[in-house]
C-alpha atoms as a PDB file:
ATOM      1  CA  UNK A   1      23.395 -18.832 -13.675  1.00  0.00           C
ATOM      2  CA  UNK A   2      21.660 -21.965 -13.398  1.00  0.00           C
ATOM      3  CA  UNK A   3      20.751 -23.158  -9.868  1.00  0.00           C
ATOM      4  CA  UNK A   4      20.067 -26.632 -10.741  1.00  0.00           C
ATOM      5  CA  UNK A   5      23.533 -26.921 -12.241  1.00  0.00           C
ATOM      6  CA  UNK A   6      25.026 -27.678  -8.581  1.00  0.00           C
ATOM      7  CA  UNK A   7      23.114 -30.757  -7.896  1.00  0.00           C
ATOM      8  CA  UNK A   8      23.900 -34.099  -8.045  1.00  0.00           C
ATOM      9  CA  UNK A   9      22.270 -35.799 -11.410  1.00  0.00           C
ATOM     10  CA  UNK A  10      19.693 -38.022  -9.418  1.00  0.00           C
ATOM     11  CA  UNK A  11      18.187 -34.563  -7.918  1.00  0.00           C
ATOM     12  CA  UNK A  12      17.331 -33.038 -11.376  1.00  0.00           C
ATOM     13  CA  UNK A  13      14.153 -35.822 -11.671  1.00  0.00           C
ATOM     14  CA  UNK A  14      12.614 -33.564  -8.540  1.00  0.00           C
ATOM     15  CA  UNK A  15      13.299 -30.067 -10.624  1.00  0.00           C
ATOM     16  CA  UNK A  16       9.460 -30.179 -12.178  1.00  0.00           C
ATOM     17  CA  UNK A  17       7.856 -31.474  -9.231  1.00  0.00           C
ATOM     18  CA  UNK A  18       4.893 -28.698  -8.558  1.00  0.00           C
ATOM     19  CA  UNK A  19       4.863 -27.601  -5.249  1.00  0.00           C
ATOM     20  CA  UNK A  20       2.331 -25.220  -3.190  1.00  0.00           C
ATOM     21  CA  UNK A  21       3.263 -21.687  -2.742  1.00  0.00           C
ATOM     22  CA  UNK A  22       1.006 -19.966  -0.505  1.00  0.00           C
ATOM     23  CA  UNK A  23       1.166 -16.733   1.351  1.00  0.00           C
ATOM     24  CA  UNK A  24      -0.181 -15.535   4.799  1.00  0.00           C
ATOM     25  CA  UNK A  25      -1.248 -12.239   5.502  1.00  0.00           C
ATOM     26  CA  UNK A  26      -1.973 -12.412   9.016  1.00  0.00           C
ATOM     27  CA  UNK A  27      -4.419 -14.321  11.191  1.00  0.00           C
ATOM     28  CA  UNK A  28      -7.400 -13.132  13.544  1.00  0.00           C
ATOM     29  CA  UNK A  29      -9.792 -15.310  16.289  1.00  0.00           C
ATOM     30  CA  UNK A  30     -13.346 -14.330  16.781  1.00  0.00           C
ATOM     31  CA  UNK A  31     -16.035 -16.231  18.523  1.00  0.00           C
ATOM     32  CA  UNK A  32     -18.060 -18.561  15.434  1.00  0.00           C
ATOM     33  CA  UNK A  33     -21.587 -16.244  16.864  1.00  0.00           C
ATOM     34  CA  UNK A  34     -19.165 -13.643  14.734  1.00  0.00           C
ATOM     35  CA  UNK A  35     -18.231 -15.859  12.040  1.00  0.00           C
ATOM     36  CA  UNK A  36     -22.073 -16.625  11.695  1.00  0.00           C
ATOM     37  CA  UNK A  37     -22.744 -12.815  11.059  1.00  0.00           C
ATOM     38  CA  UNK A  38     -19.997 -12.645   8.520  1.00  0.00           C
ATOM     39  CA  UNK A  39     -21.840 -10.800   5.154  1.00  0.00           C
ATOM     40  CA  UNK A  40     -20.805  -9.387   1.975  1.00  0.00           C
ATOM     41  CA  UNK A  41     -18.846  -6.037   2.463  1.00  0.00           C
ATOM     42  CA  UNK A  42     -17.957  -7.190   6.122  1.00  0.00           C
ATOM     43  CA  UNK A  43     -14.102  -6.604   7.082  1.00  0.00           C
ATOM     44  CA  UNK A  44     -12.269  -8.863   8.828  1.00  0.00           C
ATOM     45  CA  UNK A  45      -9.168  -7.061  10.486  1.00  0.00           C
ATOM     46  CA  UNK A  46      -6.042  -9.165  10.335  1.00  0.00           C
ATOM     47  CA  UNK A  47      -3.373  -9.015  13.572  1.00  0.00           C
ATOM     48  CA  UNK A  48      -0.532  -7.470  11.120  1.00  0.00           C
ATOM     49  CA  UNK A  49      -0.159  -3.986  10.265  1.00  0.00           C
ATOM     50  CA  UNK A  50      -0.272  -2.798   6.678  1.00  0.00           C
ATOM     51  CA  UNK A  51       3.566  -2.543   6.136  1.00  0.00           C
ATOM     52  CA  UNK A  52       4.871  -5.633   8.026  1.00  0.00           C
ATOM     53  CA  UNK A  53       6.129  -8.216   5.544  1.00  0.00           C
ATOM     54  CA  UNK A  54       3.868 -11.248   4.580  1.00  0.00           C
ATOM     55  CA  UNK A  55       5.426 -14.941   5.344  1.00  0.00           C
ATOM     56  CA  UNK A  56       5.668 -17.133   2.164  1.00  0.00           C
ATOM     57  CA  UNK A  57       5.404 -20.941   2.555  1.00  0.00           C
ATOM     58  CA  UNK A  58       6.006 -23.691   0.252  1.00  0.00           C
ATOM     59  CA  UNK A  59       4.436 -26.756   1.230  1.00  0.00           C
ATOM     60  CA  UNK A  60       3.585 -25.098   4.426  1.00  0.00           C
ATOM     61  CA  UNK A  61       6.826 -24.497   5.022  1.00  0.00           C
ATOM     62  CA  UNK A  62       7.875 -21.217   5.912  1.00  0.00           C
ATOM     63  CA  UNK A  63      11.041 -20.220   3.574  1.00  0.00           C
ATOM     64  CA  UNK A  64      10.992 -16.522   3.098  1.00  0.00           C
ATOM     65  CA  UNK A  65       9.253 -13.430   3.823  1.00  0.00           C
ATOM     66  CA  UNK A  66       8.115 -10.235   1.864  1.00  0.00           C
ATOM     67  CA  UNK A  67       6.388  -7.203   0.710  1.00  0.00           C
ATOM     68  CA  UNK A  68       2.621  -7.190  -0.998  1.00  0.00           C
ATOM     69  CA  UNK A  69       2.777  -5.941  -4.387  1.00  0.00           C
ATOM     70  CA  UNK A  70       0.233  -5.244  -7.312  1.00  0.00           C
ATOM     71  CA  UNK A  71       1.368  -6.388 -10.451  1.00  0.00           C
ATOM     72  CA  UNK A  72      -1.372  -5.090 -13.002  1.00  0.00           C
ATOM     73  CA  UNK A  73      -4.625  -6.413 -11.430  1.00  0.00           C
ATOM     74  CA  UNK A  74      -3.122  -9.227  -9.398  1.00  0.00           C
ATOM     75  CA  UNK A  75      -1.050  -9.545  -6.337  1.00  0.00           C
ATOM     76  CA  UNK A  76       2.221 -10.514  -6.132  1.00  0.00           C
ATOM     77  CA  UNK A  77       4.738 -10.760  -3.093  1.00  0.00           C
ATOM     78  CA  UNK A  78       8.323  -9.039  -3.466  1.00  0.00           C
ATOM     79  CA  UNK A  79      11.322 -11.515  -1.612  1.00  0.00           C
ATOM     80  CA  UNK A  80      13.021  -9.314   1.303  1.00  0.00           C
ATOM     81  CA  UNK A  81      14.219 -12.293   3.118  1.00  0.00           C
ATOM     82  CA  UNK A  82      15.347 -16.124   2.572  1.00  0.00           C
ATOM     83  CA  UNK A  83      14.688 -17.732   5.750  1.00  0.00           C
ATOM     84  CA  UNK A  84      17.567 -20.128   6.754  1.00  0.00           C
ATOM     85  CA  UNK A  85      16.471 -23.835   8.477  1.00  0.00           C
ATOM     86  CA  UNK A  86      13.553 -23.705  11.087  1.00  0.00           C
ATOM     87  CA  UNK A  87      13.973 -26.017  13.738  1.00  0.00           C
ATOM     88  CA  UNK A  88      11.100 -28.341  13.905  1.00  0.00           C
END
């Protein structure tokens, strides 16, 4: 089924419009003197654990979260969850 069926005619112009997906993975703070020591090999641990699901934003938005994945050699994120309207 065709979502873009449902909308009004003067919406379909939007349908191609490229839009930024991007997803986070979780966050961390350290003091810069940390930052500045940062190296090749160094490990930065994230404030999520391993199996909690990732948020997905479009236009930093967030619209949906979900599971890591590895599809071949690249990641990919697996939808568990539409997010209805955030208030603002």
């Amino acid at each position: 089924m065709d979502a873009s069926a449902n909308l009004p005619a003067n919406l379909d112009v939007l349908l191609d419009v490229p839009v930024k997906i991007t997803v986070e993975l979780g966050a961390c703070q350290m003091p810069m003197r940390e930052v500045l020591h940062l190296a090749a090999g160094a490990v930065v641990q994230l404030d999520k654990v391993a199996d909690t699901p990732v948020d997905l934003f479009v236009n930093h938005k967030r619209i949906a979260r979900g599971e890591v994945v590895v599809v071949e050699d690249r990641f990919g994120i697996k939808i568990t969850e539409i997010l209805g309207p955030q208030p603002h």
